[in-house]
Protein backbone atom coordinates (compact mmCIF):
# COMPACT_ATOMS: atom_id res chain seq x y z
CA UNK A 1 0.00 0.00 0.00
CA UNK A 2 1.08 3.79 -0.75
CA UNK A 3 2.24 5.36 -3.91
CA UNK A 4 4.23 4.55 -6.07
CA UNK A 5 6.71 7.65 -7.65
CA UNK A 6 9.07 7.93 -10.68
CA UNK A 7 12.02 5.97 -9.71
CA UNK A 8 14.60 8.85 -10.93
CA UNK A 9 13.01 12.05 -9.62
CA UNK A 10 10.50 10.71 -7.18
CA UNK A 11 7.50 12.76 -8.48
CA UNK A 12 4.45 11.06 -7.29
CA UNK A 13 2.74 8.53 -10.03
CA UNK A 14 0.03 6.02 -9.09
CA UNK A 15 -1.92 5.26 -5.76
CA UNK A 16 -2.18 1.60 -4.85
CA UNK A 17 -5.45 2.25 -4.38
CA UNK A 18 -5.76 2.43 -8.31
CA UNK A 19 -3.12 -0.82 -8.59
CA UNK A 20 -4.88 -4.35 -9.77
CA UNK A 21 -4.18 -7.63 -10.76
CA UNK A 22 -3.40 -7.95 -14.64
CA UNK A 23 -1.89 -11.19 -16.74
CA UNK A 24 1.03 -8.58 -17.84
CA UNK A 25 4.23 -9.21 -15.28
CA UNK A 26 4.09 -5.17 -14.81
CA UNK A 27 1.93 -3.72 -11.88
CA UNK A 28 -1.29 -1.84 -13.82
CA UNK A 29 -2.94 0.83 -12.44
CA UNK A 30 -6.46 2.05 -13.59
CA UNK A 31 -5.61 6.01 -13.38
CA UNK A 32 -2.68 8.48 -12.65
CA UNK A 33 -2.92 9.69 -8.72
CA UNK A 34 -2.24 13.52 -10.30
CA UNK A 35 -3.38 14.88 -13.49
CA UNK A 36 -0.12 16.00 -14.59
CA UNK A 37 1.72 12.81 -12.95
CA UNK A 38 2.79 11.43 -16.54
CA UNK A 39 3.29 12.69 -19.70
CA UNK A 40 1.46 10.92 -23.07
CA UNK A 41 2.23 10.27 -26.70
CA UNK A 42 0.16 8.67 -28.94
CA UNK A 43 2.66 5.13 -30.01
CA UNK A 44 0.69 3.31 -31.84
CA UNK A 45 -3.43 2.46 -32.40
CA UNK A 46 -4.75 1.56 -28.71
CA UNK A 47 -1.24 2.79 -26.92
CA UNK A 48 0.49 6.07 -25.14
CA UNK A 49 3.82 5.50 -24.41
CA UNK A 50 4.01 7.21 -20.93
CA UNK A 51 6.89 9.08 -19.25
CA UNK A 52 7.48 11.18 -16.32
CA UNK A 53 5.41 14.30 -16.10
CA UNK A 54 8.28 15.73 -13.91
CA UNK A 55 11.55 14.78 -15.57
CA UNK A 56 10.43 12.62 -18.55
CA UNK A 57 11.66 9.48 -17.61
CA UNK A 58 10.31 6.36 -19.80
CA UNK A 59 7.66 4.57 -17.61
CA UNK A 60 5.92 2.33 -20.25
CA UNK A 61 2.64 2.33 -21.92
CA UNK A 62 -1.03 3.35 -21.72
CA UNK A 63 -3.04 0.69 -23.31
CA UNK A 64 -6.71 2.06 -24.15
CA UNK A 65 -9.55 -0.14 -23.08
CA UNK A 66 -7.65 -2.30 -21.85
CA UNK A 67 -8.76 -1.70 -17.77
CA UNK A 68 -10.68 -3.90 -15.68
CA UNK A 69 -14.28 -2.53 -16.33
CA UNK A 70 -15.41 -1.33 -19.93
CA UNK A 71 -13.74 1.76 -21.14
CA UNK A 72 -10.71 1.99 -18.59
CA UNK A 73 -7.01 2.09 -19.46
CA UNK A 74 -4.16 0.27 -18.11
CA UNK A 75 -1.19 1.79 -17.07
């Protein structure tokens, strides 16, 4: 439990609240815990590739509609 922060600047990412159980080997989290937590770019059809919204660090992907209820994303 607590939050989990960017790994090279500490700047405060997801809430465990928001963490669940995925098939993916990666924690996934259904939201950001701040709006300006990350940073997005559109990758590819159905995925942001996500960095820092502090220091720009490379955190992984946003994978529209992918979440645990209809319409959520998976960080």
């Amino acid at each position: 439990p607590g939050i989990y922060v960017c790994a090279k600047c500490g700047h405060e990412l997801f809430s465990s609240r928001a963490k669940y159980e995925h098939s993916s080997p990666w924690p996934a989290f259904t939201e950001t815990i701040h709006e300006d937590s990350v940073a997005k770019r559109k990758e590819r059809p159905g995925a942001l590739k996500v960095s820092c919204g502090k220091c720009g660090n490379g955190l992984g992907h946003e994978f529209l509609n992918d979440g645990p209820k209809r319409g959520q994303s998976r960080f």
